[in-house]
Every structure is written in structure tokens, then in C-alpha cells.
Protein backbone atom coordinates (compact mmCIF):
# COMPACT_ATOMS: atom_id res chain seq x y z
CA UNK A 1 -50.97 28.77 79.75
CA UNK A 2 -53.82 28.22 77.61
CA UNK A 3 -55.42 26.28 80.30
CA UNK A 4 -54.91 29.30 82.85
CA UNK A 5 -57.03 31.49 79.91
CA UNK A 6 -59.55 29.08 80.21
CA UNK A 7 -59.93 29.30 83.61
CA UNK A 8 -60.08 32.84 83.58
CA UNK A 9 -62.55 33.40 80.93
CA UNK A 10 -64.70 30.51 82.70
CA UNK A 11 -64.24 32.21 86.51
CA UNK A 12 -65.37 35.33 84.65
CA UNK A 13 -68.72 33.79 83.31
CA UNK A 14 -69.35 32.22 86.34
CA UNK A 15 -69.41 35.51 88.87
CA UNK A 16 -71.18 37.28 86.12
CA UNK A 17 -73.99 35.22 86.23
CA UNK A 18 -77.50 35.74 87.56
CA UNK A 19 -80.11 33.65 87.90
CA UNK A 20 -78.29 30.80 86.31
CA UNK A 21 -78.51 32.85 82.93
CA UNK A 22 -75.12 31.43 81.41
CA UNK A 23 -75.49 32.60 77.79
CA UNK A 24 -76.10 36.09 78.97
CA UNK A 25 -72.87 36.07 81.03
CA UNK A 26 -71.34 34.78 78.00
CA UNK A 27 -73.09 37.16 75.66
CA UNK A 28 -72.36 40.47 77.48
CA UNK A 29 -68.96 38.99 78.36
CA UNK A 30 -68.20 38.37 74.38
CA UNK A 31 -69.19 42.02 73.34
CA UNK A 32 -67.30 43.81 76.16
CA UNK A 33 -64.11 41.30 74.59
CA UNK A 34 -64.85 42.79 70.97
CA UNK A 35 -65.39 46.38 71.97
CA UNK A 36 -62.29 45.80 74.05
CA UNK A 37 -60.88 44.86 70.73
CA UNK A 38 -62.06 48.03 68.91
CA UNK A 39 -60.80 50.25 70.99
CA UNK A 40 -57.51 48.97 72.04
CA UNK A 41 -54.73 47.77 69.92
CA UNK A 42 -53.57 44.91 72.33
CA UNK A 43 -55.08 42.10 72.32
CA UNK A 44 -58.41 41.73 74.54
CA UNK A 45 -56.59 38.90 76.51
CA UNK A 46 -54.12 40.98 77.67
CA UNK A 47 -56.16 43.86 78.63
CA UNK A 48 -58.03 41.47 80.87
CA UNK A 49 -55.08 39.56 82.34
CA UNK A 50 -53.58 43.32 83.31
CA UNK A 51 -56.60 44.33 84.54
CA UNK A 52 -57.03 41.15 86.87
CA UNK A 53 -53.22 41.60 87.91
CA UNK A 54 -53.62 45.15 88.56
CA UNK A 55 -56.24 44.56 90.80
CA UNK A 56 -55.21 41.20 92.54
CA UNK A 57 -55.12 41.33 96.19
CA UNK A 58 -52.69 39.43 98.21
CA UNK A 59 -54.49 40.14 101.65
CA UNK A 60 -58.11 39.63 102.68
CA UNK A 61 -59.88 40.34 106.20
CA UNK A 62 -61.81 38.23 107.56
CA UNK A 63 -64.59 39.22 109.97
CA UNK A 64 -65.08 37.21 113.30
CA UNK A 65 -67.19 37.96 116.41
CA UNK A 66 -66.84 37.28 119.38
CA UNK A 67 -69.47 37.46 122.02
CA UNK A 68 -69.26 38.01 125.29
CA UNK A 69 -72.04 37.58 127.25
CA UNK A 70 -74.87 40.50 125.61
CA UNK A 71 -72.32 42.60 123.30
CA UNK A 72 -70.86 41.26 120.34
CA UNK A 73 -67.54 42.74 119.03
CA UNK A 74 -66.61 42.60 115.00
CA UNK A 75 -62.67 41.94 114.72
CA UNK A 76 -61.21 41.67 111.40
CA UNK A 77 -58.32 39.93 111.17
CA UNK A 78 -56.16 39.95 108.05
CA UNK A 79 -55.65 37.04 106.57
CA UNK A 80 -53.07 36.15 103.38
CA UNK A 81 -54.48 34.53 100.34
CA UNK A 82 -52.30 31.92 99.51
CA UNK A 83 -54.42 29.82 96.47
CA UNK A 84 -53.52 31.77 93.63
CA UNK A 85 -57.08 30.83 91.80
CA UNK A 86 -58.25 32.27 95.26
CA UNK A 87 -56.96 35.60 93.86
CA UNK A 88 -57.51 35.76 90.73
CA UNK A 89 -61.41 35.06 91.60
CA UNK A 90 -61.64 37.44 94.36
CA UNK A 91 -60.03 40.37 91.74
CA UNK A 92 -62.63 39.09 89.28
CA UNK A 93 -65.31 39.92 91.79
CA UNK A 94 -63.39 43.24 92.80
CA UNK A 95 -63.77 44.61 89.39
CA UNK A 96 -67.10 43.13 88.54
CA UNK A 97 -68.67 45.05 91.87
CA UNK A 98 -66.99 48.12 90.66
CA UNK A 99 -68.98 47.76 87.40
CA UNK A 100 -72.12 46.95 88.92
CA UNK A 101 -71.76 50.22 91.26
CA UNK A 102 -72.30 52.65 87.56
CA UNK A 103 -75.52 53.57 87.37
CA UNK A 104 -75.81 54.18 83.44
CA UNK A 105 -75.08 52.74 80.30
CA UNK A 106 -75.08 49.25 79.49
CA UNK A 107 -72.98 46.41 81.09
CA UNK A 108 -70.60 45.24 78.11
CA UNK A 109 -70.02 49.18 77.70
CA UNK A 110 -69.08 49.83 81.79
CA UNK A 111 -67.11 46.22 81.99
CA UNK A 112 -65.36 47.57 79.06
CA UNK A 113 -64.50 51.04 80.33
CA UNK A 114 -63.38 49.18 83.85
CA UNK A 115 -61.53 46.52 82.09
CA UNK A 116 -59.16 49.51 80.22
CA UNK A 117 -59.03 51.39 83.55
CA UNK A 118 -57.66 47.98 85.70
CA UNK A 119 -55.09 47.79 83.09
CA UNK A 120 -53.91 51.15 83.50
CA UNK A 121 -54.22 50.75 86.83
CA UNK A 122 -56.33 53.93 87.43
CA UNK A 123 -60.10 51.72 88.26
CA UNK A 124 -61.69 51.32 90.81
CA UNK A 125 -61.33 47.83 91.28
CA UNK A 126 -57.65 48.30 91.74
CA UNK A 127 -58.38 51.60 93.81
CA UNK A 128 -60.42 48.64 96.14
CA UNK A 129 -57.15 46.64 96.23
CA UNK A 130 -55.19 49.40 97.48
CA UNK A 131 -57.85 50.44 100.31
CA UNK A 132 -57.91 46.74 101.50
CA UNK A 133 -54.26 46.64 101.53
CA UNK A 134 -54.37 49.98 103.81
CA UNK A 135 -56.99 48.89 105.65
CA UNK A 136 -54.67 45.21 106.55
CA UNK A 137 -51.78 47.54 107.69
CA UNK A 138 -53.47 49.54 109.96
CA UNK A 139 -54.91 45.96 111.55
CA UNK A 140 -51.19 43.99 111.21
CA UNK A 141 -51.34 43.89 115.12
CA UNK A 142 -54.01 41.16 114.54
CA UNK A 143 -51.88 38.96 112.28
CA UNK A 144 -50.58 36.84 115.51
CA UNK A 145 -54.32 35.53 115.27
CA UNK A 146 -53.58 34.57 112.34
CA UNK A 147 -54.53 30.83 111.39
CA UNK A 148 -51.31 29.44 109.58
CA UNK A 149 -52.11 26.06 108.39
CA UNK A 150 -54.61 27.69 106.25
């Protein structure tokens, strides 16, 4: 279990970097965990482990083209995720692009505020989630193109 933290808190750090700036990641990372911690009276952890399950996907599409001779046609295909670190990093990037997409304030303050929404369940990182999952039943007549053997 402790491991599984680990990985999280690493995954985290790792799609919030930019420009290989690791103590930044870490930094802003490590005051959105104490103001987390100020505002809420569970424990930071937990808040971020509901958030991340709240806004874990189990379907994905994937986008392939197919040409024929000038025209290309897009088809997205849904596709399960089966690797469960698979999962967990694409809803890390889910609610990480949902903070990225408010315009003011600082980034420790927004990853915060999306962090407490996830684990209510009201943010738009989970709000993401549920579009995809619309978006994969409306295309389920694709799923016999579906690759299997992963």
C-alpha cells in the first residue's frame, strides 16, 4: 500500500513537470498537499486518492485513420484500459488538464480547489470521465475492432 502512495505521488510529479523542472513539480505539488491539509480535515492522501478514483476512466478512444486513396477518415474506436497504473496516470493527467484550463490564481491554489472538487466528485476532471464514457457508448458499435490481446 505504501508502495502504491509512492507511485502516486511520483506519477503526480512526473506529469506536472515542465521543462525538466522537478523541484518545482515537487514544490507546488507540496503546498497544494498542505493547503489541502488546512482546509480539509481528512487527510491530504485521501483527498487525492478520491479524487484520482473519482475521476479514473475505465475506457479510452483511440483515434485511427484510414486513408483511402485522397480522403482520410478519423475513426475512434474505444478501447478498455486494462493496466491499472494505465489509469491511474491517465486520471492524473485528466485532472491536471482541468487545472491548467483556469486562467487565474496560482497553481498549488487551482490543483487544490480541483483536488477537493474530484473528491466530491463535482470537478471537472471527473465531469471529463463521464463525457468520455458517453462519448464510448455512443461508438460501442466499433468495439468488434477492438484489438483484444492488448
Amino acid at each position: 500500500m505504501k508502495k502504491l502512495k509512492l507511485e502516486i505521488k511520483n506519477k503526480i510529479i512526473s506529469h506536472l513537470l515542465v521543462h525538466g523542472e522537478k523541484k518545482t513539480s515537487e514544490n507546488s505539488l507540496l503546498k497544494s498537499f498542505k493547503e489541502l491539509q488546512k482546509y480539509s480535515s481528512k487527510s491530504s492522501k485521501k483527498l487525492v486518492q478520491l479524487a484520482i478514483m473519482y475521476s479514473l476512466p475505465v475506457f479510452k478512444l483511440h483515434k485511427m485513420t484510414q486513408k483511402k486513396k485522397r480522403r482520410k477518415k478519423v475513426r475512434e474506436i474505444p478501447a478498455f484500459i486494462l493496466n491499472e497504473k494505465a489509469r491511474i496516470s491517465l486520471a492524473i493527467k485528466f485532472i491536471i488538464a482541468s487545472v491548467k484550463k483556469k486562467a487565474t490564481g496560482s497553481f498549488y491554489v487551482k490543483l487544490k480547489h480541483e483536488i477537493l472538487l474530484n473528491s466530491q466528485n463535482k470537478g471537472n476532471a471527473a465531469d471529463v470521465k463521464n463525457e468520455l464514457q458517453k462519448q464510448v457508448l455512443v461508438k460501442k458499435r466499433f468495439f468488434r475492432f477492438y484489438r483484444w490481446h492488448s
